[in-house]
C-alpha atoms as a PDB file:
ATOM      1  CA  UNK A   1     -17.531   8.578 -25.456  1.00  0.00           C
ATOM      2  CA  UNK A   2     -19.725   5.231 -24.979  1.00  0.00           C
ATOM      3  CA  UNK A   3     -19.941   3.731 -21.782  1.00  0.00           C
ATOM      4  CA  UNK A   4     -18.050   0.447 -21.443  1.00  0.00           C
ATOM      5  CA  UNK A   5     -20.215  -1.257 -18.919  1.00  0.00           C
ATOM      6  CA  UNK A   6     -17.612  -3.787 -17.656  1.00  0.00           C
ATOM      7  CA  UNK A   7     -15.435  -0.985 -16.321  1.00  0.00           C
ATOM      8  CA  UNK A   8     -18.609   0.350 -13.860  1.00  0.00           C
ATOM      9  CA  UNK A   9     -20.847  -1.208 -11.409  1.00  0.00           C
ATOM     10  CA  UNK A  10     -24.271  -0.054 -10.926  1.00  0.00           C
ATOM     11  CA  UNK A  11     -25.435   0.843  -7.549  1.00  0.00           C
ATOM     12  CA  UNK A  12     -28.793   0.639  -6.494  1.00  0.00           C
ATOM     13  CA  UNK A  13     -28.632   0.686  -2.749  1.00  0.00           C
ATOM     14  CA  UNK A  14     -31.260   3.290  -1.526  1.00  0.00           C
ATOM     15  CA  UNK A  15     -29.072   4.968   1.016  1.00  0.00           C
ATOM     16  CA  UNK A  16     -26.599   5.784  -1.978  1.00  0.00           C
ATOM     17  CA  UNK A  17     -27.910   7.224  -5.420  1.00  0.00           C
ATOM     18  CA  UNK A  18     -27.798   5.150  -8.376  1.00  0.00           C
ATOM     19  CA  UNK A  19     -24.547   4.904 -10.961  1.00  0.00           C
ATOM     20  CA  UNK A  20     -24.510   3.988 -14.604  1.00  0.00           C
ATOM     21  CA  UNK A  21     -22.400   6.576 -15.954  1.00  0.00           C
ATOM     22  CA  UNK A  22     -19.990   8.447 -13.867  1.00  0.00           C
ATOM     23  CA  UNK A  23     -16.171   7.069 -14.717  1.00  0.00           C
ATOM     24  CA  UNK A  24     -17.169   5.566 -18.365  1.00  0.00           C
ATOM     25  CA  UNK A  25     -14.123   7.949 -19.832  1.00  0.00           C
ATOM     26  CA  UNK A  26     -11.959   7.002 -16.689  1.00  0.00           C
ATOM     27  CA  UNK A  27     -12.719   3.433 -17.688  1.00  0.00           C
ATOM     28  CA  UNK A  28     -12.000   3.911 -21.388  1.00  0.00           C
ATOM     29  CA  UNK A  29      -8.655   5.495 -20.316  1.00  0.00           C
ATOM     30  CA  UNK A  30      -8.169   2.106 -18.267  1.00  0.00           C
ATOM     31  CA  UNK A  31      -7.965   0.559 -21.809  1.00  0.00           C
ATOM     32  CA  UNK A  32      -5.883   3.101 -23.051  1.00  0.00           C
ATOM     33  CA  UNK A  33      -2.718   2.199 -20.735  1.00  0.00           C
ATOM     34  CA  UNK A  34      -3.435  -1.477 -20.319  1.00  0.00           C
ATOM     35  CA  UNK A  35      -4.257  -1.223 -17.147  1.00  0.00           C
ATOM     36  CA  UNK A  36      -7.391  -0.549 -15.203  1.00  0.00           C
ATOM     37  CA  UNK A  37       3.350   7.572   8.648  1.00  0.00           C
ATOM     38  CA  UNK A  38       0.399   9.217   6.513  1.00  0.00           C
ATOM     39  CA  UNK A  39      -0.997  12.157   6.130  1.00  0.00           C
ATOM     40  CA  UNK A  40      -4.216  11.564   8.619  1.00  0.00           C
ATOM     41  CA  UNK A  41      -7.640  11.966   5.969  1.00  0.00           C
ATOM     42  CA  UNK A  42      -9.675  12.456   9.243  1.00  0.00           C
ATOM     43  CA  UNK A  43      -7.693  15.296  10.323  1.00  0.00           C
ATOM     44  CA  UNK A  44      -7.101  17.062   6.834  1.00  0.00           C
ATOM     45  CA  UNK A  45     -10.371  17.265   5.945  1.00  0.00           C
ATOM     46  CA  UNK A  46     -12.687  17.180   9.160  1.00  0.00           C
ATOM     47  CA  UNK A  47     -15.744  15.066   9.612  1.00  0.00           C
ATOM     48  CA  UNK A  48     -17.733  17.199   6.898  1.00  0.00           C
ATOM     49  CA  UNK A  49     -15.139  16.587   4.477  1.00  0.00           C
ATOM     50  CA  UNK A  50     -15.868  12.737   4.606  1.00  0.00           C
ATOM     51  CA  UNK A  51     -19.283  13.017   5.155  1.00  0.00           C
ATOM     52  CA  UNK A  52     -20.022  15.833   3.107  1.00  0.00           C
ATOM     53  CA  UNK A  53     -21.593  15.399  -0.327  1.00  0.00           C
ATOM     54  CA  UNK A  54     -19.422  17.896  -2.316  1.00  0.00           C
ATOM     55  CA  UNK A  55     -16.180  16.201  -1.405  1.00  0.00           C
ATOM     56  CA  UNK A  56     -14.773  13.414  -3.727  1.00  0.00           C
ATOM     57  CA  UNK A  57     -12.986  10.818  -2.468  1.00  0.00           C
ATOM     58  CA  UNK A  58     -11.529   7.497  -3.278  1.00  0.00           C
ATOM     59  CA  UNK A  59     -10.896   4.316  -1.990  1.00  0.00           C
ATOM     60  CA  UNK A  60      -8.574   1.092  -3.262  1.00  0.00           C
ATOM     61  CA  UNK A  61      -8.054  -2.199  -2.607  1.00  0.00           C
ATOM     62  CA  UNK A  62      -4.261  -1.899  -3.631  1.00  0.00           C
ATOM     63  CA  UNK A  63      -2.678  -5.165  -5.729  1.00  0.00           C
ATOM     64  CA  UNK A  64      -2.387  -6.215  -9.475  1.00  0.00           C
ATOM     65  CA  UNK A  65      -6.100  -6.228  -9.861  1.00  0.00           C
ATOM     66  CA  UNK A  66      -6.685  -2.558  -8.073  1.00  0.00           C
ATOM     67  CA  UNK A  67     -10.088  -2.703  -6.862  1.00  0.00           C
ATOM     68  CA  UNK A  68     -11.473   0.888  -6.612  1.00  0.00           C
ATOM     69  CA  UNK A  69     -14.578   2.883  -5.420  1.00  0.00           C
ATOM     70  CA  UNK A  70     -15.538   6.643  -5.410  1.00  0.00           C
ATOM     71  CA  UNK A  71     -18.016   8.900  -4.576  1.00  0.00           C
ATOM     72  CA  UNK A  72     -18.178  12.008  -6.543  1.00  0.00           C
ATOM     73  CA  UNK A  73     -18.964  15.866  -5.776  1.00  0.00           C
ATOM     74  CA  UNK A  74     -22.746  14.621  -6.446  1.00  0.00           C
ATOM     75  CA  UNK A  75     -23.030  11.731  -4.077  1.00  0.00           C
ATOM     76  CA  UNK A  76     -22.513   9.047  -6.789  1.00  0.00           C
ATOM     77  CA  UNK A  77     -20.754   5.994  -5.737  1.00  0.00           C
ATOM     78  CA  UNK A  78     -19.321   4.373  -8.605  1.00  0.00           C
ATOM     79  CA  UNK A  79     -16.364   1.306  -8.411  1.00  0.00           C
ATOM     80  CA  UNK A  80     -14.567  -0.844 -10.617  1.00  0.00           C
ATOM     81  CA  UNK A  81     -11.274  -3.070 -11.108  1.00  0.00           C
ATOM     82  CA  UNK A  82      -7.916  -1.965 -12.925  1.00  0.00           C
ATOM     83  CA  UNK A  83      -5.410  -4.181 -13.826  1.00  0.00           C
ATOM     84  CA  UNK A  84      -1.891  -3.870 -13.193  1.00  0.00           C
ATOM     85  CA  UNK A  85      -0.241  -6.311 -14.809  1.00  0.00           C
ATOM     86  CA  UNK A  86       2.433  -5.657 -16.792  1.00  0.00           C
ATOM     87  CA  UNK A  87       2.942  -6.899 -20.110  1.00  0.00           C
ATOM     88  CA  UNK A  88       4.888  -9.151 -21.629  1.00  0.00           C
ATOM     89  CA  UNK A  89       7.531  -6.521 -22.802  1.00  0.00           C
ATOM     90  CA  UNK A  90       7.354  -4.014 -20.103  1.00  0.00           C
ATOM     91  CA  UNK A  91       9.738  -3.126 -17.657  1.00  0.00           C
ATOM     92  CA  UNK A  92       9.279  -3.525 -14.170  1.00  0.00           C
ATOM     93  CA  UNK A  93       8.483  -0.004 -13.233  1.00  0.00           C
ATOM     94  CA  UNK A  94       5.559  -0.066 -16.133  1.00  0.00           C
ATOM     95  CA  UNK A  95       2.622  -0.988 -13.469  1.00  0.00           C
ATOM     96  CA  UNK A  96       3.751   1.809 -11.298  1.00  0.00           C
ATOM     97  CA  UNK A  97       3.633   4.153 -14.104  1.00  0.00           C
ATOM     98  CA  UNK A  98       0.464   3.051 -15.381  1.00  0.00           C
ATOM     99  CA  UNK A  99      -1.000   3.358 -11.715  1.00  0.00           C
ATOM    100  CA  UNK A 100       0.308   6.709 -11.917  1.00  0.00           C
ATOM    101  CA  UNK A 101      -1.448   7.782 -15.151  1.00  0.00           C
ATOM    102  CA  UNK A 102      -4.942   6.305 -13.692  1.00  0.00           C
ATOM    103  CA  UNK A 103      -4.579   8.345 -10.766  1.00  0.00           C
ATOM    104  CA  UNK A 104      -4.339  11.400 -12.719  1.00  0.00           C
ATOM    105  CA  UNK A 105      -7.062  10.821 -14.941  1.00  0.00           C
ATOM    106  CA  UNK A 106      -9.251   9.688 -12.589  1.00  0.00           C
ATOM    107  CA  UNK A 107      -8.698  12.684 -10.756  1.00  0.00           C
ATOM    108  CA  UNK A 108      -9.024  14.714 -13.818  1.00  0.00           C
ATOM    109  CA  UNK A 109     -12.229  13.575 -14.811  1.00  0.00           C
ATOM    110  CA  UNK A 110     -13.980  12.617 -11.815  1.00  0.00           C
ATOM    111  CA  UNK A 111     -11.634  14.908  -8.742  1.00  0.00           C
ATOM    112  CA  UNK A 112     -10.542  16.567  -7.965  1.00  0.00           C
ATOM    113  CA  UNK A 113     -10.189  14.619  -5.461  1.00  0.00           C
ATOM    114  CA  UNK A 114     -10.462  15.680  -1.748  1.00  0.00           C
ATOM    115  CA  UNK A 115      -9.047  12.305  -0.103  1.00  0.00           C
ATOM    116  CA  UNK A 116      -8.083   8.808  -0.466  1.00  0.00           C
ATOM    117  CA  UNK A 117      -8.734   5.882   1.825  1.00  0.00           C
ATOM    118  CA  UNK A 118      -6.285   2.540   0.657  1.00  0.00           C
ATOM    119  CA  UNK A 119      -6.660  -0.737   2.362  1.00  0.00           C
ATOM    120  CA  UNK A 120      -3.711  -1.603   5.001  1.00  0.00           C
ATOM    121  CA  UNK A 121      -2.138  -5.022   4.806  1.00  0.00           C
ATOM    122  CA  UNK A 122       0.352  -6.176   6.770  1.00  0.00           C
ATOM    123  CA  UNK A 123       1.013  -9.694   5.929  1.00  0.00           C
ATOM    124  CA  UNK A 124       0.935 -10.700   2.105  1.00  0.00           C
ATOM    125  CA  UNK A 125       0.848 -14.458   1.517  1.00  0.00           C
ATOM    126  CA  UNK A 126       3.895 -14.345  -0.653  1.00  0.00           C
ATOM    127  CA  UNK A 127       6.862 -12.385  -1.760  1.00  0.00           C
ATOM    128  CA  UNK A 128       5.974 -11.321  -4.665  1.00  0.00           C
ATOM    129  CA  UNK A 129       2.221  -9.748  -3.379  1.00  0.00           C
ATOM    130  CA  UNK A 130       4.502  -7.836  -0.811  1.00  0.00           C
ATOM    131  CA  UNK A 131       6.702  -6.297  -3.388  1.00  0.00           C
ATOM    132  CA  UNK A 132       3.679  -5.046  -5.674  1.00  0.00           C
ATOM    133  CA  UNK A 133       1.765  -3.711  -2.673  1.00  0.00           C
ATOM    134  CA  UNK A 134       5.114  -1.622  -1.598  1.00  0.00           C
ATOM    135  CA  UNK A 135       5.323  -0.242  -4.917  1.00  0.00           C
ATOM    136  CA  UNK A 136       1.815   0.485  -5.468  1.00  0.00           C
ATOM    137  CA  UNK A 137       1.631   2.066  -2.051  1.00  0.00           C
ATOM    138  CA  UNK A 138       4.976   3.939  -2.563  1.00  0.00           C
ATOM    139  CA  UNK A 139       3.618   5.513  -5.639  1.00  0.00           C
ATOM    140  CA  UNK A 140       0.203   6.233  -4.399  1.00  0.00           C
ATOM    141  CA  UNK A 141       1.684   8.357  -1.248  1.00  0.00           C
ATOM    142  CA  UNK A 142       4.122  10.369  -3.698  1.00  0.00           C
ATOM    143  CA  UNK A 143       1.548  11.628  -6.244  1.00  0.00           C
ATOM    144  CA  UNK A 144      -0.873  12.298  -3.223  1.00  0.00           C
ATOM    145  CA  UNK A 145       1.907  14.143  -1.535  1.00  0.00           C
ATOM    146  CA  UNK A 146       2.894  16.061  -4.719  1.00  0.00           C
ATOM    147  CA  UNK A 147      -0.781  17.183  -5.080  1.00  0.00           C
ATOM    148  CA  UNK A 148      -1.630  17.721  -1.023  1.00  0.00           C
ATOM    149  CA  UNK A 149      -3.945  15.318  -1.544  1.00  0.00           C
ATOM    150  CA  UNK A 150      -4.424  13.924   2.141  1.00  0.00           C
ATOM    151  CA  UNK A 151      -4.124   9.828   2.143  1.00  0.00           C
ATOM    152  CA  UNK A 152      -4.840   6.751   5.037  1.00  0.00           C
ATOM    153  CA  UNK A 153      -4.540   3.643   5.415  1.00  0.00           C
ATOM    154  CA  UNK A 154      -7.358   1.239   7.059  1.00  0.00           C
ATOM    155  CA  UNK A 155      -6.667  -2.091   8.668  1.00  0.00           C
ATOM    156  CA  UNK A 156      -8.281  -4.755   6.520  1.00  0.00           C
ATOM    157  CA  UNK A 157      -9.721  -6.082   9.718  1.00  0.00           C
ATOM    158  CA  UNK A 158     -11.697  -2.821  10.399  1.00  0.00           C
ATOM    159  CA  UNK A 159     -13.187  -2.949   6.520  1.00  0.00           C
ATOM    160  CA  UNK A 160     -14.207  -6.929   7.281  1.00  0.00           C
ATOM    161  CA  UNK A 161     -15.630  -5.810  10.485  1.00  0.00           C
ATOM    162  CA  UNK A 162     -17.627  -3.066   9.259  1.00  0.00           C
ATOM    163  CA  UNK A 163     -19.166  -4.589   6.236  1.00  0.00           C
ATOM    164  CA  UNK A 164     -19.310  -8.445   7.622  1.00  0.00           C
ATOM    165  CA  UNK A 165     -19.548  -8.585  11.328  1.00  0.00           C
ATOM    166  CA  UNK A 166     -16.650 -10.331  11.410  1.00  0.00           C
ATOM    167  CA  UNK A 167     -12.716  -9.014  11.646  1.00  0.00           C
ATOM    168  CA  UNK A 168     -11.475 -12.167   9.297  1.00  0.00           C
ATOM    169  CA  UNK A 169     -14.221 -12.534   6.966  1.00  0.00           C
ATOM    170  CA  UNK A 170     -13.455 -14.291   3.284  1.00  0.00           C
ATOM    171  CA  UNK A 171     -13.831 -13.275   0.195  1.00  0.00           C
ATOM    172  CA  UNK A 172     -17.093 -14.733  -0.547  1.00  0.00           C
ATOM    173  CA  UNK A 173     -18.580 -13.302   2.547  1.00  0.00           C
ATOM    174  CA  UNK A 174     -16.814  -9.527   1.817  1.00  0.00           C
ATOM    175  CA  UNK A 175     -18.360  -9.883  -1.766  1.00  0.00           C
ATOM    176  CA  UNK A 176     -22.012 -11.510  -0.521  1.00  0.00           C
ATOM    177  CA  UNK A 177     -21.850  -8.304   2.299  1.00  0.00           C
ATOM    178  CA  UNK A 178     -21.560  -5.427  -0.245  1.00  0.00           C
ATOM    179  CA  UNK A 179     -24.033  -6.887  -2.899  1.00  0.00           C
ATOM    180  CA  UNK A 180     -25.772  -7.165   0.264  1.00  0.00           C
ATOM    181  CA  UNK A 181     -26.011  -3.812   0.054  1.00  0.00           C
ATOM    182  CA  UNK A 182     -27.038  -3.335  -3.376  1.00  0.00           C
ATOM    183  CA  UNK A 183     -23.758  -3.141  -5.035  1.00  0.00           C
ATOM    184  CA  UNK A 184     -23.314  -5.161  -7.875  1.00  0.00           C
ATOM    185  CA  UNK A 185     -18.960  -5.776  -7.550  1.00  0.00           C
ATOM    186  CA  UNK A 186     -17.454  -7.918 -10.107  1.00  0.00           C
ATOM    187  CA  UNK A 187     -14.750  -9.410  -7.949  1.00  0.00           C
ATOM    188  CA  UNK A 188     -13.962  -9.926  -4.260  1.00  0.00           C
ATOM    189  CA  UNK A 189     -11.492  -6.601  -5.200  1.00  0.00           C
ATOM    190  CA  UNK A 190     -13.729  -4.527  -5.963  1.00  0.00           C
ATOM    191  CA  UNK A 191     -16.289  -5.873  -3.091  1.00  0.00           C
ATOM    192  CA  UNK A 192     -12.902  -4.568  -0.894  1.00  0.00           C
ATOM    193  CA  UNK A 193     -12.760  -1.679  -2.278  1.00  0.00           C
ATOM    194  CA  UNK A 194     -16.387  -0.426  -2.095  1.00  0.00           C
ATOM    195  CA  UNK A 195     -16.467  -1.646   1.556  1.00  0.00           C
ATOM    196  CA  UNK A 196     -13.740   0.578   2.282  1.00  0.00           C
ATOM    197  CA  UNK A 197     -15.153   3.685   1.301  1.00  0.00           C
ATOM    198  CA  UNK A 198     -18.581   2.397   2.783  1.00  0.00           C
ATOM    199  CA  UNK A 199     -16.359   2.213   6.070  1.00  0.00           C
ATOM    200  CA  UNK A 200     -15.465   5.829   5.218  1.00  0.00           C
ATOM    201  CA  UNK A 201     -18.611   7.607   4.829  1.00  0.00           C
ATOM    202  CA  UNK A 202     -20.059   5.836   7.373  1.00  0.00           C
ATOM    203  CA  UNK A 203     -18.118   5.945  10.357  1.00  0.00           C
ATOM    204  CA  UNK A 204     -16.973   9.436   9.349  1.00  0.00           C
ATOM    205  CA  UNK A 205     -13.311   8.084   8.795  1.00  0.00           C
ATOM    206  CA  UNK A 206     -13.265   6.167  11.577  1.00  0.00           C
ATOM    207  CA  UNK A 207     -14.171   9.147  13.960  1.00  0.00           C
ATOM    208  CA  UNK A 208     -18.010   8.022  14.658  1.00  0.00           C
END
């Protein structure tokens, strides 16, 4: 199937191999829908399962525009955004079930996958952004749980931290740190969501 290069960044940071190909199908499914306590990662999967190469793993900047990142079985980082919005017919359960859908194929074609890291909030600027992050993190933990697939949360302040310097860094700063890095993210989402699962491999899941 040909590539749709708005659905993946390129990476061309030299501590992390380059990507041009690795979730085009994912990405095409992404079309296809209309969209694009925890069980402890760190202690499921040990620090060689985070660090390790051969393990997959994902990370997500949870909201209507999902920012996501993930490095395969061979080392390839590869991120992108999927949208959530619903249409203009669709019931309000349809983003949840199209989150659902892009979990599974993503961890179809690209898993399967050994663990996923989301970004924590805990204060939402409005109603509405609270209600959609509950929903997309109660659906998240129940297909992880259904599959033993172990899942964390990190404080959005530890991601700035890491990436920035600073604990309450903005968008344009999260977004100028991982190009930065040689990332190429299309959105401050998907700048989120690669600097979580920077934050990941890095610091071993927080352990190092």
């Amino acid at each position: 199937m040909p590539m749709k290069s708005d659905c993946v960044t390129d990476v061309t940071d030299h501590t992390y191999k380059t990507v041009t190909r690795a979730h085009a199908r994912a990405c095409g499914a992404d079309k296809e829908l209309s969209v694009t306590s925890v069980t402890p990662v760190t202690a499921a999967l040990g620090l060689q399962g985070v660090e390790g190469a051969s393990r997959c793993i994902l990370a997500l900047d949870l909201g209507t525009s999902t920012g996501w990142a993930i490095r395969g079985h061979d080392g390839l980082i590869t991120s992108g955004i999927v949208s959530l919005r619903p249409g203009r017919f669709d019931g309000g359960g349809m983003r949840y079930l199209r989150f659902t859908n892009w979990l599974t194929e993503i961890d179809r074609l690209s898993g399967p996958i050994a663990a996923i890291w989301s970004e924590e909030v805990r204060r939402h600027a409005g109603t509405d952004a609270s209600h959609i992050y509950g929903g997309l993190m109660a659906t998240l933990t129940a297909w992880a749980e259904l599959r033993g697939v172990p899942y964390e949360g990190v404080p959005v302040g530890t991601i700035k931290r890491h990436a920035s310097g600073k604990g309450n860094a903005d968008k344009a700063a999260m977004v100028a740190a991982v190009r930065a890095r040689g990332f190429r993210p299309a959105d401050d989402n998907e700048a989120d969501a690669i600097a979580l699962l920077l934050w990941a491999i890095e610091t071993k899941g927080g352990l190092a």
